[in-house]
C-alpha atoms as a PDB file:
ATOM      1  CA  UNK A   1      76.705  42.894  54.709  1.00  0.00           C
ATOM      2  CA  UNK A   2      77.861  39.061  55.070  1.00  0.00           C
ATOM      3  CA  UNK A   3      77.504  38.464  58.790  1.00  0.00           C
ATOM      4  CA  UNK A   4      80.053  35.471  60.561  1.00  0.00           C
ATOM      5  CA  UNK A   5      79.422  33.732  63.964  1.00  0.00           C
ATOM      6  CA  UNK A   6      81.796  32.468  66.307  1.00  0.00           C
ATOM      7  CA  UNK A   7      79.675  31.124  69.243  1.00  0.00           C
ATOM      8  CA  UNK A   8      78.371  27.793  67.659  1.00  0.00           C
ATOM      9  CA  UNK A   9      77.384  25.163  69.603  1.00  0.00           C
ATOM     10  CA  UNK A  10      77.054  21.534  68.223  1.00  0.00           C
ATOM     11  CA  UNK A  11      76.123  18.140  69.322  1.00  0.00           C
ATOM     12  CA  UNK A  12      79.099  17.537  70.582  1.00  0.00           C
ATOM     13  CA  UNK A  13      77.775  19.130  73.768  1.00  0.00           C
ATOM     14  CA  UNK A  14      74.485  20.754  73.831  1.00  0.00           C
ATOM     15  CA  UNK A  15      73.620  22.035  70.440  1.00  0.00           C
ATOM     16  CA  UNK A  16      70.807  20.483  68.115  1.00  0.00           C
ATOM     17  CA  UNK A  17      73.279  20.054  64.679  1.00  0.00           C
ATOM     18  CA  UNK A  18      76.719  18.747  63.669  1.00  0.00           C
ATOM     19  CA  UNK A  19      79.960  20.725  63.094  1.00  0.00           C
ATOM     20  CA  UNK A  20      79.102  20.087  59.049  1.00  0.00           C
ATOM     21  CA  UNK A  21      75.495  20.985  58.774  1.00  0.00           C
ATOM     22  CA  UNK A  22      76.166  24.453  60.213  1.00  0.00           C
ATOM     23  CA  UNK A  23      79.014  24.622  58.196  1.00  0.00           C
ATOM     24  CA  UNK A  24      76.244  24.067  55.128  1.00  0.00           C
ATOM     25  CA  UNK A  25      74.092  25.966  56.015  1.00  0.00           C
ATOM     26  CA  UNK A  26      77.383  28.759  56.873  1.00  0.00           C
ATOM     27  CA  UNK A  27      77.861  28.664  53.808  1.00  0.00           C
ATOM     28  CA  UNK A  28      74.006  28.596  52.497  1.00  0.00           C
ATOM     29  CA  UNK A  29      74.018  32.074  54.384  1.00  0.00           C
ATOM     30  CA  UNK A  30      76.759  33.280  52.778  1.00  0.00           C
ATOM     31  CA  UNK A  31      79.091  33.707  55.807  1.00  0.00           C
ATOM     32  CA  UNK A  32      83.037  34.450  55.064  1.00  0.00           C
ATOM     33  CA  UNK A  33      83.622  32.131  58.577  1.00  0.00           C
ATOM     34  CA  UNK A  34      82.373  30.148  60.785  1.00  0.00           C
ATOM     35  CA  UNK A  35      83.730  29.422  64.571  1.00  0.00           C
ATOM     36  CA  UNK A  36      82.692  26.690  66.506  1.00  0.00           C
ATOM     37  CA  UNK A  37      82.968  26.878  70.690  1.00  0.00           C
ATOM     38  CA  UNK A  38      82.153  23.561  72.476  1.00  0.00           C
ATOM     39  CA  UNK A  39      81.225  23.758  76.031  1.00  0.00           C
ATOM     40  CA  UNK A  40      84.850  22.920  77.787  1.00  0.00           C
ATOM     41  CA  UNK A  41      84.689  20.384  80.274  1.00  0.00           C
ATOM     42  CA  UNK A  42      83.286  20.887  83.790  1.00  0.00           C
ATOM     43  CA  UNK A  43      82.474  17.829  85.582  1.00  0.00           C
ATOM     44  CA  UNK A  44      79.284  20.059  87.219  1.00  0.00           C
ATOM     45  CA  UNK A  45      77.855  20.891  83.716  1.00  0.00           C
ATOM     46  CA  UNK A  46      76.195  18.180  82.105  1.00  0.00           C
ATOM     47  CA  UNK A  47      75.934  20.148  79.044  1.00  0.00           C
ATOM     48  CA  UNK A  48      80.039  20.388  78.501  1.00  0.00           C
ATOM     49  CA  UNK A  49      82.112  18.075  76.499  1.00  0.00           C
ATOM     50  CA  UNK A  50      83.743  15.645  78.338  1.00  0.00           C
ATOM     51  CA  UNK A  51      87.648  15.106  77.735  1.00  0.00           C
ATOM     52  CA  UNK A  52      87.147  12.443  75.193  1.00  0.00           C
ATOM     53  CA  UNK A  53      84.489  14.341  73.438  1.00  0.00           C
ATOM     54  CA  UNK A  54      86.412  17.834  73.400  1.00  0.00           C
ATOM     55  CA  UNK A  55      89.260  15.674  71.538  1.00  0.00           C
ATOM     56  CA  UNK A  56      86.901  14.416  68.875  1.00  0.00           C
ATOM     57  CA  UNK A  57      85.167  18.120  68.053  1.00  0.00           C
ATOM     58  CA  UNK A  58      88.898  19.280  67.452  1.00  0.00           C
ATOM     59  CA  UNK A  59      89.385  16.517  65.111  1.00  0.00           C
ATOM     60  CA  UNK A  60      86.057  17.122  63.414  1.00  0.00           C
ATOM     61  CA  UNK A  61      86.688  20.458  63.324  1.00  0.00           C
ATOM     62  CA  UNK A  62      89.879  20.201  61.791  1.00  0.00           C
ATOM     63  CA  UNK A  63      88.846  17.931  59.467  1.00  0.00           C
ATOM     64  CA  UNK A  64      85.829  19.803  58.231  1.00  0.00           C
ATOM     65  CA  UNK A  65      88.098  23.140  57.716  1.00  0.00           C
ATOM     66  CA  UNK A  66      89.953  20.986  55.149  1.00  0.00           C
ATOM     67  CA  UNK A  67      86.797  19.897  53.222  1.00  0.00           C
ATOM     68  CA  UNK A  68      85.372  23.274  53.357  1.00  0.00           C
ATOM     69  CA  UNK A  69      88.188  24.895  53.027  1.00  0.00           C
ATOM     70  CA  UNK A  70      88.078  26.112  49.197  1.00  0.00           C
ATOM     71  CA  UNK A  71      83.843  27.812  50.351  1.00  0.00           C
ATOM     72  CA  UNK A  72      84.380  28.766  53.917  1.00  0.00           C
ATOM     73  CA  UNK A  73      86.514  29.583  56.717  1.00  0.00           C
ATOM     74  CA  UNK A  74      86.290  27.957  60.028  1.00  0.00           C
ATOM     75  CA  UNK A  75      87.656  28.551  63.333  1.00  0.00           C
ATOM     76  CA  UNK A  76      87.996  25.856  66.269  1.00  0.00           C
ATOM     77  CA  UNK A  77      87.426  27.410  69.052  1.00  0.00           C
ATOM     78  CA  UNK A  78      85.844  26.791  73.113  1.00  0.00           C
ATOM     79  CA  UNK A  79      83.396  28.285  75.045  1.00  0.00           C
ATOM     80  CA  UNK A  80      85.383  28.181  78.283  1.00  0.00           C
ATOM     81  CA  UNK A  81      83.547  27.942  81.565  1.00  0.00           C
ATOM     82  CA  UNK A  82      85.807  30.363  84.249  1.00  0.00           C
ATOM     83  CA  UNK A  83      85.650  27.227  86.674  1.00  0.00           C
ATOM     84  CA  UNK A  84      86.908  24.691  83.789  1.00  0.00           C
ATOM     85  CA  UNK A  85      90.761  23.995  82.488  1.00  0.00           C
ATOM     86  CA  UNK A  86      91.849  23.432  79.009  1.00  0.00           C
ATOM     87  CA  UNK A  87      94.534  23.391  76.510  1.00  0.00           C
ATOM     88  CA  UNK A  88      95.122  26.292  74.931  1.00  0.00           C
ATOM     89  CA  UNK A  89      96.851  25.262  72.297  1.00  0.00           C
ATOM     90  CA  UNK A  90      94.503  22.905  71.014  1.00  0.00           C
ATOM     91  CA  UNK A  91      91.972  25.934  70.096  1.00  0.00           C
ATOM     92  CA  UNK A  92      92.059  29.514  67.464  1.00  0.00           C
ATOM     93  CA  UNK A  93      90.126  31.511  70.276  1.00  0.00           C
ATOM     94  CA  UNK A  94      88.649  31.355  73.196  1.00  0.00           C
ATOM     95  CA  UNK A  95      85.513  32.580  74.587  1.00  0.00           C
ATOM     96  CA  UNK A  96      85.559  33.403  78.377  1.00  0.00           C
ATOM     97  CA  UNK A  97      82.061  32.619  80.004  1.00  0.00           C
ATOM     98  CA  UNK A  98      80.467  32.362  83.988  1.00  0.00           C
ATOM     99  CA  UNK A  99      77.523  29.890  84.157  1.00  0.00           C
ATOM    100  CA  UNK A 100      77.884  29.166  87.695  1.00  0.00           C
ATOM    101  CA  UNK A 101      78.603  30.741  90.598  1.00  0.00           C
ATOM    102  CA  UNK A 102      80.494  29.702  94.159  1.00  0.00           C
ATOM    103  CA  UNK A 103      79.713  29.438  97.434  1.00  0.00           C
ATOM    104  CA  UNK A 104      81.815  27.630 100.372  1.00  0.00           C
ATOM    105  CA  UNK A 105      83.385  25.513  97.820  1.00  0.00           C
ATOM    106  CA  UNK A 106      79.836  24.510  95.646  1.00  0.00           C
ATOM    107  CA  UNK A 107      79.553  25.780  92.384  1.00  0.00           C
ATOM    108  CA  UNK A 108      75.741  27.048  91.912  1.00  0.00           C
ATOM    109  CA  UNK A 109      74.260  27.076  88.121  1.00  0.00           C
ATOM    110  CA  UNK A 110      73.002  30.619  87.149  1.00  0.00           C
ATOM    111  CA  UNK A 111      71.354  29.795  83.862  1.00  0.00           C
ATOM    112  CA  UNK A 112      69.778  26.135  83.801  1.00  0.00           C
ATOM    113  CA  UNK A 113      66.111  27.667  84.083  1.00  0.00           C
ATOM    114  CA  UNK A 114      63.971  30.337  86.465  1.00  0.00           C
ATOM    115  CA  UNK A 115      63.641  27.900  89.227  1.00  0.00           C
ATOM    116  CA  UNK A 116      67.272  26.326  89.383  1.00  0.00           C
ATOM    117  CA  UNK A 117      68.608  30.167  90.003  1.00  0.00           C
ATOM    118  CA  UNK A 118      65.920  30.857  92.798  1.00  0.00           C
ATOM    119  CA  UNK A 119      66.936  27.673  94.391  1.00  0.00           C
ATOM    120  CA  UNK A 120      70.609  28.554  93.806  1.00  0.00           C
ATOM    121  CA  UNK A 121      69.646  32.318  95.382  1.00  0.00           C
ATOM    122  CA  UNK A 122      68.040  30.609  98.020  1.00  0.00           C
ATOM    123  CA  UNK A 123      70.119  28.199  98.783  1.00  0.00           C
ATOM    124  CA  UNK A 124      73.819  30.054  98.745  1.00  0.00           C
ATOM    125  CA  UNK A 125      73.128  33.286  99.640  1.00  0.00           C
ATOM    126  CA  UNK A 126      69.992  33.121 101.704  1.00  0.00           C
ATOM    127  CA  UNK A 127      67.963  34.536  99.206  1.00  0.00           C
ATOM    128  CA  UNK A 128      69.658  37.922  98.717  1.00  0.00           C
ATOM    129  CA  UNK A 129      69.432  38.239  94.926  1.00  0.00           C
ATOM    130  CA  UNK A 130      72.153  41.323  94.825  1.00  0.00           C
ATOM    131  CA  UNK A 131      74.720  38.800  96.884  1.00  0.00           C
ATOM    132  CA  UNK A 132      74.392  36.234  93.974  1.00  0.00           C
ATOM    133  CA  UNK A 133      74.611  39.496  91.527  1.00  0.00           C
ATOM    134  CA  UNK A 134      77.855  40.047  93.157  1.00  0.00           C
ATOM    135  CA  UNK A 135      79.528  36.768  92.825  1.00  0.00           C
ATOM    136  CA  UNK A 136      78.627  36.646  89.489  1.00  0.00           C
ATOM    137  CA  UNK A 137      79.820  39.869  88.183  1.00  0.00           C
ATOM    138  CA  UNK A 138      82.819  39.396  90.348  1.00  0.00           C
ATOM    139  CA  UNK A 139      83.580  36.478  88.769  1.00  0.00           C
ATOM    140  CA  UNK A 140      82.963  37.875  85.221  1.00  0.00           C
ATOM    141  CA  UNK A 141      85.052  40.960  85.802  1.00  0.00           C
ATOM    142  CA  UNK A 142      88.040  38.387  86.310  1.00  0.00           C
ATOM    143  CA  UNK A 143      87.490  36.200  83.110  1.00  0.00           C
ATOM    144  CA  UNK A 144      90.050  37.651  81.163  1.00  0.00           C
ATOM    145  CA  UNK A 145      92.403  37.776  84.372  1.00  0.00           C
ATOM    146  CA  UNK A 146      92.036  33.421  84.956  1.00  0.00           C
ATOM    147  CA  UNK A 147      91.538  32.400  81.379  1.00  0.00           C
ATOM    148  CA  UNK A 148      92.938  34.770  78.522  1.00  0.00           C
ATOM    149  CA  UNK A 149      89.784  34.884  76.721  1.00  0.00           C
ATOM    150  CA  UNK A 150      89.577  36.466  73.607  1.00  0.00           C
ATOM    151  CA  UNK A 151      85.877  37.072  74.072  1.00  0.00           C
ATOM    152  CA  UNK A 152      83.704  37.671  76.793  1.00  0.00           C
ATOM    153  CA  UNK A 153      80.429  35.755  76.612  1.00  0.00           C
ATOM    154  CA  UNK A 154      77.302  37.055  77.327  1.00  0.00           C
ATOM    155  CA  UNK A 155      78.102  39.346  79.635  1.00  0.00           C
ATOM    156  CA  UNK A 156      74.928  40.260  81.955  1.00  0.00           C
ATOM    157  CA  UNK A 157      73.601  36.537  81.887  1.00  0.00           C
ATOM    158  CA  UNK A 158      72.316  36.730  85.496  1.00  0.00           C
ATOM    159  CA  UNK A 159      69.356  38.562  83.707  1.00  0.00           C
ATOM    160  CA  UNK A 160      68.690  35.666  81.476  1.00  0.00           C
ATOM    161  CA  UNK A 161      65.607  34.814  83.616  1.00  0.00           C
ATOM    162  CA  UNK A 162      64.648  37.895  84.626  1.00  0.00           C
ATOM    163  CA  UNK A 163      62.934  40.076  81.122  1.00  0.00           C
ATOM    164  CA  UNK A 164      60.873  43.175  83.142  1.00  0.00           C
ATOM    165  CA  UNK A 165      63.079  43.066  86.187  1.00  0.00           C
ATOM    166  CA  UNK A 166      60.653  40.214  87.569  1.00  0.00           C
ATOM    167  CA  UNK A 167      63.390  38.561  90.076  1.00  0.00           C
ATOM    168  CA  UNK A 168      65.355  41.773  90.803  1.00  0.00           C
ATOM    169  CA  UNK A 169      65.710  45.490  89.981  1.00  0.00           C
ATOM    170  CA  UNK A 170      68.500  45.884  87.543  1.00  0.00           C
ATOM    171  CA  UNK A 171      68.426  49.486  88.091  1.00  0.00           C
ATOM    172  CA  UNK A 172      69.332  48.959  91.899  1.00  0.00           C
ATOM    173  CA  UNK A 173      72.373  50.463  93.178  1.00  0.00           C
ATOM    174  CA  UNK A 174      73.613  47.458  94.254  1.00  0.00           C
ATOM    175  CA  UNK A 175      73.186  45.376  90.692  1.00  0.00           C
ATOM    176  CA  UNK A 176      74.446  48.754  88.826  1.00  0.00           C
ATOM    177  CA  UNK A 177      78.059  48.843  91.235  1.00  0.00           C
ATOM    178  CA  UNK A 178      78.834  44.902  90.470  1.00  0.00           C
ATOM    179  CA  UNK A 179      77.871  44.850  86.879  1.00  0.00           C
ATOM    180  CA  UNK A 180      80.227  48.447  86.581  1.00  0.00           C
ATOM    181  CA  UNK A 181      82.982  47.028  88.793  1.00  0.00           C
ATOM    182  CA  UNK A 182      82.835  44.114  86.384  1.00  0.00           C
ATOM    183  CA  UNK A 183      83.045  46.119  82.985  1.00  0.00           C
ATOM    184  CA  UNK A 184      85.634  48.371  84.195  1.00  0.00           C
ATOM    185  CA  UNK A 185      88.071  45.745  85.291  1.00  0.00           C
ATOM    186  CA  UNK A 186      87.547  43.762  81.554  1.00  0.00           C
ATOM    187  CA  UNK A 187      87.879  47.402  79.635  1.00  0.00           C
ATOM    188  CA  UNK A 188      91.522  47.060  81.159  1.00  0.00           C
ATOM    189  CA  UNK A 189      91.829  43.967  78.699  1.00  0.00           C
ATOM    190  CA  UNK A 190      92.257  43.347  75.755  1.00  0.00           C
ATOM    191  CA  UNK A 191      89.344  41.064  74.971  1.00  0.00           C
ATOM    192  CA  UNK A 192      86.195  41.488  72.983  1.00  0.00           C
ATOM    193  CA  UNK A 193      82.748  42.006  73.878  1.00  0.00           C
ATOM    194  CA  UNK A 194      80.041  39.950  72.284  1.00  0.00           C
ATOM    195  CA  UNK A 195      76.822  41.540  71.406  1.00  0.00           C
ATOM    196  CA  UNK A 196      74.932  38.091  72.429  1.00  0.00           C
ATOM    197  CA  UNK A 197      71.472  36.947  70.923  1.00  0.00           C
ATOM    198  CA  UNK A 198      70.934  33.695  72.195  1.00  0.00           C
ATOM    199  CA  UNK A 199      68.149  34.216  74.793  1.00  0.00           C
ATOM    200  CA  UNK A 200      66.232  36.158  72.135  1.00  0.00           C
ATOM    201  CA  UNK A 201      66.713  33.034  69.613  1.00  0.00           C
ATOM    202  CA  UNK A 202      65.199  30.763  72.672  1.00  0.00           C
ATOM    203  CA  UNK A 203      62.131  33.175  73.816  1.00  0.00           C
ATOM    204  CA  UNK A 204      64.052  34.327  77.142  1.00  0.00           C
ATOM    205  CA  UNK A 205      65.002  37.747  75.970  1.00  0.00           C
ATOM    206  CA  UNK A 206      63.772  40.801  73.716  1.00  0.00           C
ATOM    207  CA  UNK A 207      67.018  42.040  73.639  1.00  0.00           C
ATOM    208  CA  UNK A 208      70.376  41.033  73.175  1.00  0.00           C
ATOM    209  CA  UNK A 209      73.197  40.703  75.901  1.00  0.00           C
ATOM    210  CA  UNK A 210      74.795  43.398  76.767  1.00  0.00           C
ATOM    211  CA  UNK A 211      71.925  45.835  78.432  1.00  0.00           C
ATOM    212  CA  UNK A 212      72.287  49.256  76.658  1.00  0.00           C
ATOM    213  CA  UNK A 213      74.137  51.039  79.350  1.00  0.00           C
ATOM    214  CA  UNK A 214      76.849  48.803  79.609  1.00  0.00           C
ATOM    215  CA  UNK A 215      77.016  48.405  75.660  1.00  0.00           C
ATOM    216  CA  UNK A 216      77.132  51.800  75.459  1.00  0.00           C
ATOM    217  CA  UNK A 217      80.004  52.399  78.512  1.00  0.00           C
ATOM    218  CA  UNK A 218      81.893  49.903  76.319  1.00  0.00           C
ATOM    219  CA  UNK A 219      81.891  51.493  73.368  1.00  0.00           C
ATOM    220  CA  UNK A 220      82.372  55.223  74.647  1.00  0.00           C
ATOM    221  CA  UNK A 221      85.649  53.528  76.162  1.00  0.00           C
ATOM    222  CA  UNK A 222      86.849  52.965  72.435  1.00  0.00           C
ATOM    223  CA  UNK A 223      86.759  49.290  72.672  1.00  0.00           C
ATOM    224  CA  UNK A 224      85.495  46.117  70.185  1.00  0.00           C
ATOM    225  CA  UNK A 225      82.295  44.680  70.161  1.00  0.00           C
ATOM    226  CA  UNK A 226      81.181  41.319  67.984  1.00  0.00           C
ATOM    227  CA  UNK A 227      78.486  39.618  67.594  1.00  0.00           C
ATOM    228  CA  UNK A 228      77.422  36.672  68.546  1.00  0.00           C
ATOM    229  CA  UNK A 229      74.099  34.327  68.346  1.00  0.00           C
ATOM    230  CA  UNK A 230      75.554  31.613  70.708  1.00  0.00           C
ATOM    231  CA  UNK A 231      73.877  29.239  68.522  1.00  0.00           C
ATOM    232  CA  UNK A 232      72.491  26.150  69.550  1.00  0.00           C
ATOM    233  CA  UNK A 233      70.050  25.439  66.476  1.00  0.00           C
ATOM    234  CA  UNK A 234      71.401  26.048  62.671  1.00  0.00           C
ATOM    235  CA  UNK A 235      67.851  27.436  61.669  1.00  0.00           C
ATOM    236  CA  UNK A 236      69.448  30.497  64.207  1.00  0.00           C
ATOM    237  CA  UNK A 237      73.030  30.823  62.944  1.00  0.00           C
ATOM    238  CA  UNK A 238      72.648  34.642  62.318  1.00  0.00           C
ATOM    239  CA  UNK A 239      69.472  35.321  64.510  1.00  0.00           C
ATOM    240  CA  UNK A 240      69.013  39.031  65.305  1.00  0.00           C
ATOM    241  CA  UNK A 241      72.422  40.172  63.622  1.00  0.00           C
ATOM    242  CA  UNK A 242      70.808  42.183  60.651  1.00  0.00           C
ATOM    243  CA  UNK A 243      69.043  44.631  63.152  1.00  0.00           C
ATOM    244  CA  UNK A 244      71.973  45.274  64.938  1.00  0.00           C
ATOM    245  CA  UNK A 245      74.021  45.836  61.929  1.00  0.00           C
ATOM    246  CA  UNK A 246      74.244  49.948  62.459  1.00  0.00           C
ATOM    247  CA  UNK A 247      76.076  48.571  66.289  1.00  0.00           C
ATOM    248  CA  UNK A 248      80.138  49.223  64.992  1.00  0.00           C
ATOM    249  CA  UNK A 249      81.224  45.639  65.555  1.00  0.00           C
ATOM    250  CA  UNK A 250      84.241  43.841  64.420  1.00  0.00           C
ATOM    251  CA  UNK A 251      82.845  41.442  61.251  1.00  0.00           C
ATOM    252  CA  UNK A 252      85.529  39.097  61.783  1.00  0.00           C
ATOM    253  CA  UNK A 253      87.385  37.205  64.990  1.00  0.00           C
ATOM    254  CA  UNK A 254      90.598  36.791  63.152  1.00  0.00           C
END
C-alpha cells in the first residue's frame, strides 16, 4: 500500500525541511501525493506564517507542483488555526485545528509544552483542568461550523501532554461529556477525521490522535477517517502509517 500525507509542515513556519525536499523524499517513498499545510497566520503563534510568508509558500508550492508534476502530486493546502482568517481561495484544502484556547478575551496556548498548559490551566481557569477541557472541545466541536475545514486536526490534542492520564483523568465524566459533545456536533459535518501521529513522531505520545473510543464512535457513525503524520521533519513523512494500515481510511484527500 502507497501511503500519502497531507499535514506537512515546512520551514516556512515551523517545520525542519523545504516544500522540495519533502517533495523528494515524497517521492523517494513512493507516495501518489503530497499536501503541504502551513501554519495560517495568528499574530499569538509565533510558529504561523506571517502574511508575507503564507504568500510565498503558495508560490513555492505552486511552483514545485509544476516541476514535480510528471512524479508526484501535490496539494497546497493550510493548517488553519480556529482563531486565524484566511483566503480560501488561495488553498486545495483546509485543515481545521484549536491550539489555543480563550478566556476574557486572551487566547491561552494548549500545546507549546507541559508547563505552558499548567500555567495556561492555572492562569484562565483557576486551575480546573476539566474547565480548560471544556473550552477546548467546545471550540473543536465548532471548527467545521467557523472555518469549513475539510479536515479536522488532531482532534483530542489537550492530551498531548498528558500520556498515563498524569495531568487529568481522561476517563472522567466531565472530560468524556466535552470530548462527546465535540464529536457529535463535527459527525453532523461533512469533514474528515485525521488519524494523527505527530506526538508519537516527537516522543509525546504512544498512540496516535484520536483515543480509541472516539475513533471508534467515528467510524461506527459511517464516517471518513485519514491519516495524517502532521509532519514537521521529512525523516517522519509516513511515521506510524504502516501499523495503522488495517484502520479503513481514505488513501487520498482529493
Amino acid at each position: 500500500m502507497m501511503f500519502s500525507n497531507y499535514h506537512t509542515h515546512t520551514t516556512y513556519c515551523d517545520g525542519a525541511d523545504t516544500p522540495e525536499e519533502l517533495v523528494l523524499e515524497a517521492i523517494r517513498l513512493g507516495c501518489p501525493e503530497i499536501g503541504f499545510s502551513g501554519h495560517s497566520h495568528l499574530r499569538e503563534d509565533t510558529c504561523s506564517m506571517s502574511e508575507v510568508e503564507t504568500l510565498a509558500y503558495c508560490r513555492e508550492v505552486t511552483r514545485l507542483k509544476e516541476k514535480y508534476r510528471d512524479r508526484i502530486t501535490l496539494r497546497l493546502g493550510i493548517e488553519q488555526d480556529i482563531f486565524s482568517t484566511i483566503d480560501r481561495s488561495l488553498f486545495d484544502y483546509v485543515i481545521g485545528a484549536v491550539h489555543f484556547v480563550e478566556k476574557d478575551g486572551a487566547l491561552f496556548a494548549v500545546d507549546d509544552g507541559k508547563e505552558t498548559l499548567l500555567r495556561t490551566v492555572n492562569t484562565a481557569f483557576g486551575g480546573d483542568f476539566y474547565a480548560c477541557v471544556e473550552a477546548y472541545y467546545e471550540l473543536v466541536g465548532s471548527l467545521y461550523e467557523r472555518t469549513g475545514c475539510d479536515v479536522i486536526a488532531h482532534f483530542d490534542l489537550i492530551t498531548k501532554y498528558n500520556e498515563g492520564d498524569v495531568l487529568f483523568d481522561t476517563a472522567h465524566p466531565r472530560y468524556l461529556a466535552a470530548a462527546g459533545r465535540a464529536l457529535e456536533r463535527l459527525m453532523a459535518s461533512p469533514v474528515l477525521l485525521e488519524v494523527n501521529t505527530g506526538a508519537m513522531a516527537r516522543g509525546y505520545r504512544t498512540a496516535p490522535y484520536p483515543a480509541p473510543r472516539f475513533l471508534q464512535r467515528w467510524l461506527d457513525a459511517g464516517k471518513e477517517l485519514i491519516f495524517s503524520s502532521d509532519c514537521h521533519d521529512r525523516r517522519f513523512l509516513l511515521h506510524g502509517f504502516e501499523a495503522l494500515k488495517e484502520i479503513p481510511h481514505r488513501e487520498t484527500l482529493c
